[in-house]
Protein backbone atom coordinates (compact mmCIF):
# COMPACT_ATOMS: atom_id res chain seq x y z
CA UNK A 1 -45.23 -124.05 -1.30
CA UNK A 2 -47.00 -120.32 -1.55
CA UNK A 3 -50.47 -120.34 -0.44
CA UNK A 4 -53.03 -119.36 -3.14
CA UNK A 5 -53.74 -115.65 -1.69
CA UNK A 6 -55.51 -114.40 -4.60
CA UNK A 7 -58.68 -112.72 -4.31
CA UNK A 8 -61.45 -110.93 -6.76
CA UNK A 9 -59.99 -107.04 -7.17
CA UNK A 10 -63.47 -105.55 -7.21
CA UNK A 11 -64.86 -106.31 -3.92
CA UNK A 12 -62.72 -103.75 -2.21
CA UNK A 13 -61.95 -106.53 0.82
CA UNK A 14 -60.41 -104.99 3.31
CA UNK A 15 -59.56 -107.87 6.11
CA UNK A 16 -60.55 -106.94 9.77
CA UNK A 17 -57.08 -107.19 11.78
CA UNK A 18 -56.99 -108.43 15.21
CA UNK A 19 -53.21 -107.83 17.88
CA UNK A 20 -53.27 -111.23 19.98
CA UNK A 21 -50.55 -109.82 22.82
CA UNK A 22 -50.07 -110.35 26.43
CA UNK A 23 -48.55 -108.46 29.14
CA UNK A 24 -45.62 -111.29 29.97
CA UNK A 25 -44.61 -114.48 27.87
CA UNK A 26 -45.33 -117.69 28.07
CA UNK A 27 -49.09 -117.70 28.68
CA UNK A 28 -49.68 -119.42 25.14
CA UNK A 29 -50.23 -116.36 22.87
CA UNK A 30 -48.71 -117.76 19.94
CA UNK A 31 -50.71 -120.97 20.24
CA UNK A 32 -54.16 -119.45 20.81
CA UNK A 33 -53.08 -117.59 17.79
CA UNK A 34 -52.69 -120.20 15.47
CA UNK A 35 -55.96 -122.25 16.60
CA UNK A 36 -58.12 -119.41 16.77
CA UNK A 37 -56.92 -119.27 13.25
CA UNK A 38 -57.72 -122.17 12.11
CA UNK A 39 -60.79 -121.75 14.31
CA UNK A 40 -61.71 -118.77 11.44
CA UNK A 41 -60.95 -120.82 9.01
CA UNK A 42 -63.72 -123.84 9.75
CA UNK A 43 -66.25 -120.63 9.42
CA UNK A 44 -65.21 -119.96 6.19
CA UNK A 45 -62.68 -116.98 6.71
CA UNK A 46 -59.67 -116.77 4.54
CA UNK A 47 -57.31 -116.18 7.50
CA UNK A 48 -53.41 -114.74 8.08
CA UNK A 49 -51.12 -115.42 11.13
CA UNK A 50 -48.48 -113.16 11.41
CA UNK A 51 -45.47 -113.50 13.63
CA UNK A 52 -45.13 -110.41 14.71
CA UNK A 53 -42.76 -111.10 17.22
CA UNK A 54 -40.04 -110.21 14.97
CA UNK A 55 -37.03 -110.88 17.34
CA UNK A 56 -38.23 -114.06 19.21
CA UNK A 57 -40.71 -115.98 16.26
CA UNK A 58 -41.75 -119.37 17.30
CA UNK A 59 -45.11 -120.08 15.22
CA UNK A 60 -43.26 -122.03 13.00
CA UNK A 61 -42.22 -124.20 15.78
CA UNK A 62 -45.89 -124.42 17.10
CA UNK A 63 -47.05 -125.44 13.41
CA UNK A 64 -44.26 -127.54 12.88
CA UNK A 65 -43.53 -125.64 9.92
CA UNK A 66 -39.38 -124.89 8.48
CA UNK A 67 -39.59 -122.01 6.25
CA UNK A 68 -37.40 -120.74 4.08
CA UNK A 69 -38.42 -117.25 2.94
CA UNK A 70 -39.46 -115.25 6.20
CA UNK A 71 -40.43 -111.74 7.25
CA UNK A 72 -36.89 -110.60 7.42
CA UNK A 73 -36.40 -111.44 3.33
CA UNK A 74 -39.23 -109.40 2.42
CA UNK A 75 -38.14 -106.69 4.70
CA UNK A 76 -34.49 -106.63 2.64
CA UNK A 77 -36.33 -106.78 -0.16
CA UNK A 78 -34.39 -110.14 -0.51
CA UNK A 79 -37.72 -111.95 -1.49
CA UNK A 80 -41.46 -110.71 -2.65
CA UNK A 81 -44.42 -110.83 -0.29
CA UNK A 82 -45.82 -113.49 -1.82
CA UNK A 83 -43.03 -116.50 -1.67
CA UNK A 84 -43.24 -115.48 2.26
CA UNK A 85 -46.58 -116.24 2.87
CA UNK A 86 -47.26 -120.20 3.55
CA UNK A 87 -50.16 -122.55 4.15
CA UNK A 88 -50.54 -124.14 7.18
CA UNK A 89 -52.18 -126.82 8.78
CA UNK A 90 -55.74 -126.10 9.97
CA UNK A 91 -56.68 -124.12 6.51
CA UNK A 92 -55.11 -120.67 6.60
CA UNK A 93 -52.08 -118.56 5.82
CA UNK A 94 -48.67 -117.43 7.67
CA UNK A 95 -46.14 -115.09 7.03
CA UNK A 96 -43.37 -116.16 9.48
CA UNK A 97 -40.64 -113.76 10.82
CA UNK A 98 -36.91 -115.28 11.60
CA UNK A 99 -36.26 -115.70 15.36
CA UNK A 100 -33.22 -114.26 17.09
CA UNK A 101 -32.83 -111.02 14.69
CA UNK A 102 -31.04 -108.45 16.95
CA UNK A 103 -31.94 -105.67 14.70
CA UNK A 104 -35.70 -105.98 15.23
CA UNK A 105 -35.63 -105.43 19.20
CA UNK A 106 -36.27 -101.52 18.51
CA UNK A 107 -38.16 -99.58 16.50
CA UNK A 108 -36.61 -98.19 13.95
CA UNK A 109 -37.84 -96.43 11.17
CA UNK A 110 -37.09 -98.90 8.94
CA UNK A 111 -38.86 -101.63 10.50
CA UNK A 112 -41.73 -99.41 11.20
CA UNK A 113 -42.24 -98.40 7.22
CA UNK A 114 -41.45 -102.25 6.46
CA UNK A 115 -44.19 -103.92 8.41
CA UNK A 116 -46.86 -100.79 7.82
CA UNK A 117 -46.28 -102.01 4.07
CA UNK A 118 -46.58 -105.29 4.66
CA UNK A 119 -49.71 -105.22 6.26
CA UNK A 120 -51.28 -102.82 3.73
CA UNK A 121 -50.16 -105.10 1.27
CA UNK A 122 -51.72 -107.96 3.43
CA UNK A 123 -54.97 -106.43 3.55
CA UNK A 124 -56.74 -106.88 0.60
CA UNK A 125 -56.24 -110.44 0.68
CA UNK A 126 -57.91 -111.54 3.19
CA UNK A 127 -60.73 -111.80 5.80
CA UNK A 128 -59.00 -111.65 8.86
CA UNK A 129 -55.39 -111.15 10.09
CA UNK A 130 -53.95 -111.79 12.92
CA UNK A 131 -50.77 -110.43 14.70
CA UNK A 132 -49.14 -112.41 17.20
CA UNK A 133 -47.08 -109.69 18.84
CA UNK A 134 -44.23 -110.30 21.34
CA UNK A 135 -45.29 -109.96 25.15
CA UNK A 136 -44.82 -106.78 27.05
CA UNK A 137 -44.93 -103.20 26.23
CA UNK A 138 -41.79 -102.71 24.21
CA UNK A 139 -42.12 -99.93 21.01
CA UNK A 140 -41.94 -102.67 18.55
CA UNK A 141 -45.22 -104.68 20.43
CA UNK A 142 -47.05 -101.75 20.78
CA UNK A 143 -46.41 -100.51 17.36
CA UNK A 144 -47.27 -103.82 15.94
CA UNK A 145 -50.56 -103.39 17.67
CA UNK A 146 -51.33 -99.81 16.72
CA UNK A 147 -51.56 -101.36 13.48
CA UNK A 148 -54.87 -103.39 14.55
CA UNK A 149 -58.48 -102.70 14.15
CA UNK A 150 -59.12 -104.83 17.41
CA UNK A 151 -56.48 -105.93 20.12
CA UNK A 152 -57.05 -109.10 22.28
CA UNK A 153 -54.82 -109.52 25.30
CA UNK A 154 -54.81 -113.07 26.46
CA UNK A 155 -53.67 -113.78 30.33
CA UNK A 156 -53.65 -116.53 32.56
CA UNK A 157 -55.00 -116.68 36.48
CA UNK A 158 -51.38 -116.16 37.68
CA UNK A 159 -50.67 -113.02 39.46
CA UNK A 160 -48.12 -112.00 37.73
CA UNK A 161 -50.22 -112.48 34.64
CA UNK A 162 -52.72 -110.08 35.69
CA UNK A 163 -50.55 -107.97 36.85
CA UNK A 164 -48.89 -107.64 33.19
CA UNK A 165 -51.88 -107.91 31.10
CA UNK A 166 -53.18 -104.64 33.59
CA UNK A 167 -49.89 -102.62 33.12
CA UNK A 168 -50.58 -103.61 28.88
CA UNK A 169 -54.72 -102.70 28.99
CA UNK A 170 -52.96 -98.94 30.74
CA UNK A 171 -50.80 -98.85 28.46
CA UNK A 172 -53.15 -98.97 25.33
CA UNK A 173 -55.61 -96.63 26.41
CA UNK A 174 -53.70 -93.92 27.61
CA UNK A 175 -51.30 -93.99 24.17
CA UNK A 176 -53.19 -95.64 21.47
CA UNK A 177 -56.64 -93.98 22.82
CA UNK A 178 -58.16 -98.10 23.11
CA UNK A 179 -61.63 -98.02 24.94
CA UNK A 180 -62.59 -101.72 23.91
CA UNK A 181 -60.04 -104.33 24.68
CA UNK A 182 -60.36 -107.65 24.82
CA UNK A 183 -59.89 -110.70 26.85
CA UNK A 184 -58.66 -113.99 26.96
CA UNK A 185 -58.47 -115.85 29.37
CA UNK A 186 -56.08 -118.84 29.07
CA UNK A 187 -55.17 -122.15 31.85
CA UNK A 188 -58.37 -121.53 33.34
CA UNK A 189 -58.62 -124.23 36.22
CA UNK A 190 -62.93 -123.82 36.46
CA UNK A 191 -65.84 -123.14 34.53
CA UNK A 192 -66.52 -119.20 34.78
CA UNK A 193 -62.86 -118.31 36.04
CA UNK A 194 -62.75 -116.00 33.14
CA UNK A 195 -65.07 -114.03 33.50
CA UNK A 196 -64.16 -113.30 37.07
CA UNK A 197 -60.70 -112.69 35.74
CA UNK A 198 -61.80 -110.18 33.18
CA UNK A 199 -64.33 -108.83 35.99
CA UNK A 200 -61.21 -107.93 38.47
CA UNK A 201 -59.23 -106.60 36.02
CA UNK A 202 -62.49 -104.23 35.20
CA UNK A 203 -62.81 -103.42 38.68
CA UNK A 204 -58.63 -101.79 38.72
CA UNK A 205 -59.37 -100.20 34.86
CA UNK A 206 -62.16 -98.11 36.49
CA UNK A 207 -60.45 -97.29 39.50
CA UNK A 208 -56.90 -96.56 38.30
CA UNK A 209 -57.25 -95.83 34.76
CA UNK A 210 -60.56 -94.93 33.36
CA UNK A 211 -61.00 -91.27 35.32
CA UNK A 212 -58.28 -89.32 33.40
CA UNK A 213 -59.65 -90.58 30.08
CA UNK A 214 -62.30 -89.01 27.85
CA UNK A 215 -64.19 -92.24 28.09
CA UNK A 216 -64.10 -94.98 30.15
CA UNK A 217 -62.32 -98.13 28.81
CA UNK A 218 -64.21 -101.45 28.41
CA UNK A 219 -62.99 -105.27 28.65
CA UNK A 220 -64.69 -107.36 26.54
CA UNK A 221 -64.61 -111.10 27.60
CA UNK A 222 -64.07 -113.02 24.94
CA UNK A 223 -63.50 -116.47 26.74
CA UNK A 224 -61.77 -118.85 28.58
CA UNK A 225 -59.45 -122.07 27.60
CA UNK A 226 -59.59 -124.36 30.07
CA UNK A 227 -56.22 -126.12 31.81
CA UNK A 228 -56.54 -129.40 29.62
CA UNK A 229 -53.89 -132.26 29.08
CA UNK A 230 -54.65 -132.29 25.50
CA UNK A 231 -53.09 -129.00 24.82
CA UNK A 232 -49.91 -130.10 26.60
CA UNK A 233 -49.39 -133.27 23.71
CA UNK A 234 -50.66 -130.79 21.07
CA UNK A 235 -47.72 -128.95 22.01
CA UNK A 236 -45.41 -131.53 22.07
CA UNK A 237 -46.72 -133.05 18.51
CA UNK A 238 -46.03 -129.47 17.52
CA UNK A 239 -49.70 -129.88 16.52
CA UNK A 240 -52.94 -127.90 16.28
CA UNK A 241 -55.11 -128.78 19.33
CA UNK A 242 -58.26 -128.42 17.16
CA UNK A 243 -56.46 -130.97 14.60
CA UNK A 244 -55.58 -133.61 17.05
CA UNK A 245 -58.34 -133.24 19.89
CA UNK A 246 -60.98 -131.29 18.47
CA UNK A 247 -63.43 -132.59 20.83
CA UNK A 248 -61.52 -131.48 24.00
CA UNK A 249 -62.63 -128.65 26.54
CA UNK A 250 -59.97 -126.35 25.28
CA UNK A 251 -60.94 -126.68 22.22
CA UNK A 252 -64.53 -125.81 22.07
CA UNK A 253 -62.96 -122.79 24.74
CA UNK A 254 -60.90 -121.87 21.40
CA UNK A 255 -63.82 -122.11 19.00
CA UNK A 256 -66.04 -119.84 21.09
CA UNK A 257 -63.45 -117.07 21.37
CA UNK A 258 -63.30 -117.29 17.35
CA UNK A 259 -66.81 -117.08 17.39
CA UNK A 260 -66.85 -113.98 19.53
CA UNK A 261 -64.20 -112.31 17.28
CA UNK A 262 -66.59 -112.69 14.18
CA UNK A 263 -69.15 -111.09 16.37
């Protein structure tokens, strides 16, 4: 069923949009992005995921959700915006894309008009967006994230991790002119490792990176999830963590990065 995505024409809402992306996969971008979501939504935010990652979309598979208008139908003009854009669990909005659509690994022209469109479209409707890119630095992720008023880049303590989400952070300010970025810090195994985290990666952005740029770039912490069993079943129940275990360490973690975006 379509979500209810009406909202009062006067006010001249404008929703703040926010790129969740990551320098590699698999460090649980797509599921921060859905709780953080319905994080926004507890405080009253009217709230839109959308899967951005148009070749390799798996939100619906974190939300347990089986959709049957996506991002591709709007883009063919197949089906309107609106029949596209669902209600989830946890209180707010999702426009899924389809997964394993070969014609969205490059930027095209087509796909570039499509999705400014969309999210001009989006806009008005809302109080916050967010765009769960694909990983990596690809034209179609870093597109997708030129499109955002804020970018957060989540990463794990893995090497390879920081490694990626420093290449991305380069990457941003040297071609989309970014001086704030954010961070997120997931699978952290202690209190505090993420701010250490965002702290080292600080340290290489002003040595390797800030001195050939008009202004020196800035990594906002934003905060840590902690390593946590619970998320692991949430996962499996192909449940929201705040839904199911509300009360658990990476979930408060969750709640205080929404709280920080707000801010």
């Amino acid at each position: 069923m379509s979500a209810d995505t009406s909202r009062p024409a006067g006010g001249g809402r404008q929703a703040r949009i926010t790129a969740i992306t990551s320098g590699k996969g698999g460090v649980g971008k797509t599921f921060l992005s859905a709780n953080l979501a319905a994080a926004l939504a507890r405080q009253g935010q009217g709230v839109l995921v959308l899967d951005a990652d148009l070749g390799l979309a798996n939100l619906d598979v974190v939300l347990n959700l089986f959709p049957k208008i996506t991002l591709h139908d709007v883009f063919t003009g197949k089906n309107p915006l609106e029949d596209a854009i669902v209600q989830a669990p946890g209180g707010f909005s999702v426009l899924l894309a389809g997964s394993g659509m070969v014609e969205y690994s490059r930027l095209t022209p087509e796909v570039r008009d499509q999705m400014l469109s969309v999210i001009e479209r989006l806009r008005p409707r809302f109080d916050h967006i967010l765009l769960d890119t694909g990983a990596g630095i690809s034209d179609v992720v870093l597109y997708t994230v030129s499109l955002a008023d804020d970018v957060v880049v989540v990463a794990t303590p893995e090497p390879t991790s920081l490694t990626d989400a420093y290449a991305t952070i380069k990457v941003l300010a040297t071609t989309q002119g970014r001086r704030d970025i954010r961070i997120l810090v997931n699978q952290a195994s202690r209190a505090g490792e993420g701010r250490v985290i965002r702290g080292q990666l600080q340290q290489v952005v002003d040595r390797y990176v800030s001195p050939g740029l008009d202004a020196p770039v800035k990594l906002e912490f934003i905060g840590e999830v902690m390593i946590d069993p619970a998320v692991r079943d949430a996962v499996k129940r192909r449940q929201l963590l705040l839904e199911c275990y509300p009360g658990s360490l990476a979930a408060q973690g969750v709640v205080a990065a929404a709280t920080r975006l707000l801010d």
